[in-house]
C-alpha atoms as a PDB file:
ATOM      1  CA  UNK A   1      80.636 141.585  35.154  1.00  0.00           C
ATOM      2  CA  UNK A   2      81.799 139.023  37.780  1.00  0.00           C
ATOM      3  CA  UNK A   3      79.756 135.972  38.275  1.00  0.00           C
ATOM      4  CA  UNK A   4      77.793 135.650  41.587  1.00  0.00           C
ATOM      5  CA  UNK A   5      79.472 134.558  44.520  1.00  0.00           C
ATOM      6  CA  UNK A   6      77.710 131.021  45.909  1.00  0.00           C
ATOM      7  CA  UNK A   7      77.426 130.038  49.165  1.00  0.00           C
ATOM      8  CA  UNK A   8      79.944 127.806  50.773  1.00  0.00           C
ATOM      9  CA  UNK A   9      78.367 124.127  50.792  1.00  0.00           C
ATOM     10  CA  UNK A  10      77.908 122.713  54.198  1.00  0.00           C
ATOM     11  CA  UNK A  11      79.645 120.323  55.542  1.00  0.00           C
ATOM     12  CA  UNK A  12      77.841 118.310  57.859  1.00  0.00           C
ATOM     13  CA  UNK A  13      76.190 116.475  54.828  1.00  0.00           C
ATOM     14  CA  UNK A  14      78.923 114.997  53.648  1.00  0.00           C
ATOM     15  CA  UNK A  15      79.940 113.645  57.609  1.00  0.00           C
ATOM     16  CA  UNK A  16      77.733 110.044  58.402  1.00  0.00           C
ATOM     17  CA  UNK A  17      77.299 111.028  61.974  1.00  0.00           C
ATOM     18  CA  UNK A  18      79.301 111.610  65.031  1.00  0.00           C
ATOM     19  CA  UNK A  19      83.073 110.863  65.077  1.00  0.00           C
ATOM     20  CA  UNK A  20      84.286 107.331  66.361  1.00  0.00           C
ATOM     21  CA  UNK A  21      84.744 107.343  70.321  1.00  0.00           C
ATOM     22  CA  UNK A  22      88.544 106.128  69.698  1.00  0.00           C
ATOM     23  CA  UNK A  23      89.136 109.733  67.836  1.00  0.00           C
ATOM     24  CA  UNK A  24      88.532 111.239  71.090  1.00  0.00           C
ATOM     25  CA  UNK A  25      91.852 112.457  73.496  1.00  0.00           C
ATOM     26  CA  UNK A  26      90.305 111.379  76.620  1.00  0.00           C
ATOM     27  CA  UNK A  27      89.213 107.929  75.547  1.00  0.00           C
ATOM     28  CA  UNK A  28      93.083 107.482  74.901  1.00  0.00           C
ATOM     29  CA  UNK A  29      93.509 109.359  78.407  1.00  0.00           C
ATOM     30  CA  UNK A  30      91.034 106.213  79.871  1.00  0.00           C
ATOM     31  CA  UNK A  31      92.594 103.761  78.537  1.00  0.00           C
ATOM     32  CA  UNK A  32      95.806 104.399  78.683  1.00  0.00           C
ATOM     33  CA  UNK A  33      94.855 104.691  82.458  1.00  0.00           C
ATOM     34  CA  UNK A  34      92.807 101.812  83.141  1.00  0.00           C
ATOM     35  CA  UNK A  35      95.805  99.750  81.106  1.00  0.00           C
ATOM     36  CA  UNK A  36      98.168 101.409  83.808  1.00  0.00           C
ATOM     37  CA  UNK A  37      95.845 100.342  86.864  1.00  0.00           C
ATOM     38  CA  UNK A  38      95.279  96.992  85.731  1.00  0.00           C
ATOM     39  CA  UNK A  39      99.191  96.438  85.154  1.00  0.00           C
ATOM     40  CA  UNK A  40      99.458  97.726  88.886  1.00  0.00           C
ATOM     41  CA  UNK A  41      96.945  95.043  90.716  1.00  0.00           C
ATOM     42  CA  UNK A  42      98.763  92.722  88.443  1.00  0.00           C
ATOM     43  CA  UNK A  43     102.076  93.271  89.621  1.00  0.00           C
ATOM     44  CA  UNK A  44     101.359  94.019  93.331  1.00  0.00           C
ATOM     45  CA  UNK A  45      99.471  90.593  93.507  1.00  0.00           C
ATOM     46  CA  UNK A  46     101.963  88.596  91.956  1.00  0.00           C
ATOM     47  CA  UNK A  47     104.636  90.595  93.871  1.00  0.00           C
ATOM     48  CA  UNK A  48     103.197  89.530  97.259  1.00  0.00           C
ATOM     49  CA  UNK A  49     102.540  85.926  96.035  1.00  0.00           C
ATOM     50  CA  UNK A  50     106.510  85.746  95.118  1.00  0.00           C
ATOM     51  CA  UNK A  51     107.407  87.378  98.555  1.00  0.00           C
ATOM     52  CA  UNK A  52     105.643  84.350 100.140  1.00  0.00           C
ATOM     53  CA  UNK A  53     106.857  82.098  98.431  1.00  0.00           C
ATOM     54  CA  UNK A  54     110.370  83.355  98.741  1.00  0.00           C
ATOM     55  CA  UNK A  55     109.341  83.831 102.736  1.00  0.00           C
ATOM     56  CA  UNK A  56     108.649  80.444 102.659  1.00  0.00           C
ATOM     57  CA  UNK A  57     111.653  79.360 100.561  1.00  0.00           C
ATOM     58  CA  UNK A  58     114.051  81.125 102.719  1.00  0.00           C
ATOM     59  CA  UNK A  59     112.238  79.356 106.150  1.00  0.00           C
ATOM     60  CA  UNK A  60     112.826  75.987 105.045  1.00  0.00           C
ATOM     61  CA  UNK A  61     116.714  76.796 104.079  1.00  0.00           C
ATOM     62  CA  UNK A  62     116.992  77.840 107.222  1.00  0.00           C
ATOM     63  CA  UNK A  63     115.393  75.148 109.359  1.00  0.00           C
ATOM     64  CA  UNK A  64     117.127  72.907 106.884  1.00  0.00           C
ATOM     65  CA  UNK A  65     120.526  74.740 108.070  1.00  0.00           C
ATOM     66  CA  UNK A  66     119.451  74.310 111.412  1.00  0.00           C
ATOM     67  CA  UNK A  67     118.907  70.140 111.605  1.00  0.00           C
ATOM     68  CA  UNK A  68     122.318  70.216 109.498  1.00  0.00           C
ATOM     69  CA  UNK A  69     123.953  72.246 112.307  1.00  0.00           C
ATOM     70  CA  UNK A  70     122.134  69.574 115.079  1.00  0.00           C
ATOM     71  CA  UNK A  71     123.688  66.590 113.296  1.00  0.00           C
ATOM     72  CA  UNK A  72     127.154  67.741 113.231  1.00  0.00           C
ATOM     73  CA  UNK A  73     126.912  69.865 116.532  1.00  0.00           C
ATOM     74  CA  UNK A  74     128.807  67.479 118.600  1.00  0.00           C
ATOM     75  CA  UNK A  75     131.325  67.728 116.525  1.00  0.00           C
ATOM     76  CA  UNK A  76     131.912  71.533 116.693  1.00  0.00           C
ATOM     77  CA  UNK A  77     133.379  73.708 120.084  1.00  0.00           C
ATOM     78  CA  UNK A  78     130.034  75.248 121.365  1.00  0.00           C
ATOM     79  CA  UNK A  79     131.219  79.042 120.156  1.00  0.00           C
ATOM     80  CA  UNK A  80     131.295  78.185 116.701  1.00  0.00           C
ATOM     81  CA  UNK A  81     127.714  76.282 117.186  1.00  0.00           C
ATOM     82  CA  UNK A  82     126.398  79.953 118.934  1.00  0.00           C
ATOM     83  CA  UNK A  83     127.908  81.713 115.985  1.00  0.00           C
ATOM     84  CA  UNK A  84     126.494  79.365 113.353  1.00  0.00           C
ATOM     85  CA  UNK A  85     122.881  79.395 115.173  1.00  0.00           C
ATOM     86  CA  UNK A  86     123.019  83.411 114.816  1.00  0.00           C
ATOM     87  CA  UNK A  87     124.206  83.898 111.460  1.00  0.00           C
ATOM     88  CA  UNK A  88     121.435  81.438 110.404  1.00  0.00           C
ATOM     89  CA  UNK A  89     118.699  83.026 112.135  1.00  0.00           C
ATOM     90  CA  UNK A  90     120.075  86.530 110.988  1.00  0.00           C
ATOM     91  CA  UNK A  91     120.478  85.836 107.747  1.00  0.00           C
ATOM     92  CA  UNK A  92     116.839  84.688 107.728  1.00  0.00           C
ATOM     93  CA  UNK A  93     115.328  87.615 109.307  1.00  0.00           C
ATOM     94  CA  UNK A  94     117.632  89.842 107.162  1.00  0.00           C
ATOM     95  CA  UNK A  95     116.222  87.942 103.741  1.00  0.00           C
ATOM     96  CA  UNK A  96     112.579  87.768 104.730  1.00  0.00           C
ATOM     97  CA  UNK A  97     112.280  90.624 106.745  1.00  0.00           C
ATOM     98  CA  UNK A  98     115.191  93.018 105.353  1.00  0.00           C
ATOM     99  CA  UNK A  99     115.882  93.565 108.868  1.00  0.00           C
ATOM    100  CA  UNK A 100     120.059  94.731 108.744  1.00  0.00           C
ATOM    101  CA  UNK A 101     120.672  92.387 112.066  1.00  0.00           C
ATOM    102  CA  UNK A 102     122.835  90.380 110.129  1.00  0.00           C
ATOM    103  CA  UNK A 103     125.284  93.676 109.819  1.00  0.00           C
ATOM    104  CA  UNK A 104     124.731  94.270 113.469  1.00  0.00           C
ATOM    105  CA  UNK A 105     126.509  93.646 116.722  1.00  0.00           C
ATOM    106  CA  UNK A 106     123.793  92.582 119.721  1.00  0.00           C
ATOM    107  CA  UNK A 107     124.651  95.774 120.963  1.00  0.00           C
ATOM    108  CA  UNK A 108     123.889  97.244 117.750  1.00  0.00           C
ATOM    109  CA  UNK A 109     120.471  95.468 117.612  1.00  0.00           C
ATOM    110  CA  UNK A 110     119.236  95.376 121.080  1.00  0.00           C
ATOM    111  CA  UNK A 111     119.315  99.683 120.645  1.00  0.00           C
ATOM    112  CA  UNK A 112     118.001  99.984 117.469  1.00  0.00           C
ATOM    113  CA  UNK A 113     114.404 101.219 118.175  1.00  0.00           C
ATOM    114  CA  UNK A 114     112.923  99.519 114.769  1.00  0.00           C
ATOM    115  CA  UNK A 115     114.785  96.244 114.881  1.00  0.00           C
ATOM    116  CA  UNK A 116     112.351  93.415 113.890  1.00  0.00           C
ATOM    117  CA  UNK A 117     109.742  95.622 113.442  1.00  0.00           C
ATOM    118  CA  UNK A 118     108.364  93.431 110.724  1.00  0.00           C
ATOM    119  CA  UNK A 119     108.078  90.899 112.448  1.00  0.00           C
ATOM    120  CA  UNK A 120     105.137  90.374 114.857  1.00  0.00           C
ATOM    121  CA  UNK A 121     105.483  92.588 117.912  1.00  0.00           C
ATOM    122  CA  UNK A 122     104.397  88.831 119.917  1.00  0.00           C
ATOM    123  CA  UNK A 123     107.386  87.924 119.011  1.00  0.00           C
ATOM    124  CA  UNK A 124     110.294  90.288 117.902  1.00  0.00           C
ATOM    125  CA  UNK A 125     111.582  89.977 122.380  1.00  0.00           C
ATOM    126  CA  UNK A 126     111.843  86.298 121.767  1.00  0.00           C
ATOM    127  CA  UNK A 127     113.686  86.321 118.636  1.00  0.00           C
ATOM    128  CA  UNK A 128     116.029  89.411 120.188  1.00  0.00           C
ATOM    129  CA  UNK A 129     116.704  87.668 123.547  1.00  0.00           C
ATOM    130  CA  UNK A 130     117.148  84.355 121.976  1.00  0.00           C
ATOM    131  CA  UNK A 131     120.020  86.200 119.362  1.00  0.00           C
ATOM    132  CA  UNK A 132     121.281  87.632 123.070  1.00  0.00           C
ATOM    133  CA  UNK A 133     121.654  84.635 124.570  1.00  0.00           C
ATOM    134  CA  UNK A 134     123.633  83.222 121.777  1.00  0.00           C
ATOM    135  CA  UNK A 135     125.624  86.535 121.839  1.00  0.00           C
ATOM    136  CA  UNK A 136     126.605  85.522 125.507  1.00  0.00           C
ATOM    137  CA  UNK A 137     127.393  82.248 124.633  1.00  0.00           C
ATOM    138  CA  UNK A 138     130.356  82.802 122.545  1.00  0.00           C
ATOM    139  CA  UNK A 139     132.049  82.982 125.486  1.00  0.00           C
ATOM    140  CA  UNK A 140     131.397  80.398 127.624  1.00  0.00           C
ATOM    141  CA  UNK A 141     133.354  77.158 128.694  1.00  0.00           C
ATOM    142  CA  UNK A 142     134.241  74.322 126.195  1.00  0.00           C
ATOM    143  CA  UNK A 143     131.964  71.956 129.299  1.00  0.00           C
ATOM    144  CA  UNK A 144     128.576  73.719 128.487  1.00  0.00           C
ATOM    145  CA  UNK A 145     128.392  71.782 125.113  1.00  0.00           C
ATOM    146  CA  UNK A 146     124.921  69.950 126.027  1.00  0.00           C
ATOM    147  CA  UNK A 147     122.545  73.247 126.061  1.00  0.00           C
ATOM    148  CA  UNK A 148     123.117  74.036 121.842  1.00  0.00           C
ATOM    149  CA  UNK A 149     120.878  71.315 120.817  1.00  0.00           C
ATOM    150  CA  UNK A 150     118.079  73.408 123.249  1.00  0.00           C
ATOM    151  CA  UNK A 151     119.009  76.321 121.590  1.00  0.00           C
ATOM    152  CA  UNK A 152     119.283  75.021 118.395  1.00  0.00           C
ATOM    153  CA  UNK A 153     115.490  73.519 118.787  1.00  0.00           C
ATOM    154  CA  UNK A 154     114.235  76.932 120.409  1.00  0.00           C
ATOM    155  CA  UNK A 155     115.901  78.902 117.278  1.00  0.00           C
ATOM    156  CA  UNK A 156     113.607  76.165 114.928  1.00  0.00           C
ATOM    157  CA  UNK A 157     110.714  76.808 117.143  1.00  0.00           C
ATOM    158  CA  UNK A 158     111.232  80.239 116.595  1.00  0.00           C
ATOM    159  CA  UNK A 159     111.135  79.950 112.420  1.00  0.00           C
ATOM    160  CA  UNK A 160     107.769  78.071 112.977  1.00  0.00           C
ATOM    161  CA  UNK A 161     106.255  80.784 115.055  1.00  0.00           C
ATOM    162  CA  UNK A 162     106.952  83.674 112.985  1.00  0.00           C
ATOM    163  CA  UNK A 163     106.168  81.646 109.743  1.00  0.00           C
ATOM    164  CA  UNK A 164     104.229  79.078 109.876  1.00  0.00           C
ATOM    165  CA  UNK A 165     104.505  76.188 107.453  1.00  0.00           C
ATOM    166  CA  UNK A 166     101.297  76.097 105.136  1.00  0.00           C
ATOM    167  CA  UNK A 167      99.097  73.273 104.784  1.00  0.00           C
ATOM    168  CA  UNK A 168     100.264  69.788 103.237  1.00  0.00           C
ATOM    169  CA  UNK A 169     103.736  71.260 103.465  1.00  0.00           C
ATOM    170  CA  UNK A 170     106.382  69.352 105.189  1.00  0.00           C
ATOM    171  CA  UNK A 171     109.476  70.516 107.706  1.00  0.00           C
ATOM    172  CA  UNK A 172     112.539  69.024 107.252  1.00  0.00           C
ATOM    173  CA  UNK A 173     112.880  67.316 111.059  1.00  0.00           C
ATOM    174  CA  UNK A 174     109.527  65.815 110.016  1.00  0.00           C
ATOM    175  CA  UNK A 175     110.983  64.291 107.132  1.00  0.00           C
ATOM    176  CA  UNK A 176     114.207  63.082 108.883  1.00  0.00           C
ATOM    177  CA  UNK A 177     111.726  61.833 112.397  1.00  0.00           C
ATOM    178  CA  UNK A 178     111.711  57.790 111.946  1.00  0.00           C
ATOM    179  CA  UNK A 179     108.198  56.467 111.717  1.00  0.00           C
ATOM    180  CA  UNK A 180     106.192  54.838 114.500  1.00  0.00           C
END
C-alpha cells in the first residue's frame, strides 16, 4: 500500500509580508525616468547659463576688437577699416547668434529671408543696413577717411543694443575713457 499523499504546504507562511517596492519593474521604470528628467533641467539650465556667458564673452572680444581697430584706424586705407569693421561684427553675430553672415556676400544676406532672425526684430534693419553701408564703403575714395571712427562707434553701439552689458560689468572704452 502507498502512503497517503499530503497536501502541498503553503507558501505564504513562510513570506514576512509584501515584496520590497525596489523588486518592482516599474519602480525601476520611475526612477530610471525621474533620474533622466532631472539630468535634463540640469543640463538645459547650465546650457543656457554657458550660452550667456559665452554671449557675453564673445561681446566684449568684439567691442575690444573694435577700440583696437579705432586706435590704429588712422593708420589703415579706409577699405581695409570697412572690411575689418564687418568681419568683426560678422563674426560676432555668426558666434552668438550662428547666423552664417560671416560666409555671406551683402547680397547674399540682404535676400536671405531668416538672416538675423535671432536677433531682436528692433534691431536686425540696423545691424543689416549698418553691414550695407560698410559693404558700400569698400569702395570709396582714399579722402573719406574721417567717417570710420562714426562707423566704428555706431558698430559698438550696435553690440550694446543687442547685448547689453550686465550689471557691475565694465566695457572696454570705459576702461580706456580718462577720468574726470
Amino acid at each position: 500500500m502507498t502512503p497517503p499523499i499530503h497536501d502541498i504546504t503553503n507558501p505564504e507562511e513562510f513570506l514576512f509580508g509584501q515584496p520590497p517596492v525596489w523588486h518592482s519593474p516599474w519602480f525601476w521604470v520611475m526612477t530610471v525616468s525621474a533620474c533622466l528628467l532631472i539630468g535634463i533641467l540640469i543640463l538645459k539650465f547650465t546650457r543656457g547659463e554657458n550660452l550667456e556667458k559665452k554671449r557675453q564673452q564673445l561681446l566684449l572680444s568684439a567691442s575690444e576688437a573694435l577700440i583696437a581697430l579705432k586706435q590704429e584706424g588712422a593708420s589703415l586705407a579706409p577699405q581695409t577699416l570697412a572690411v575689418r569693421i564687418s568681419l568683426i561684427l560678422r563674426q560676432y553675430f555668426e558666434a552668438a547668434f550662428d547666423d552664417p553672415s560671416l560666409f555671406e556676400t551683402n547680397e547674399e544676406l540682404t535676400l536671405r529671408a531668416d538672416a538675423m532672425t535671432k536677433v531682436d526684430s528692433k534691431y536686425r534693419r540696423r545691424i543689416i543696413d549698418h553691414l550695407h553701408q560698410l559693404s558700400e564703403l569698400k569702395y570709396i575714395q582714399a579722402d573719406q577717411h574721417n567717417r570710420f571712427e562714426e562707423l566704428i562707434e555706431r558698430a559698438l553701439e550696435l553690440l550694446r543694443i543687442i547685448e547689453p552689458a550686465p550689471v557691475g560689468a565694465t566695457t572696454p572704452d570705459q576702461n580706456n575713457s580718462p577720468s574726470e
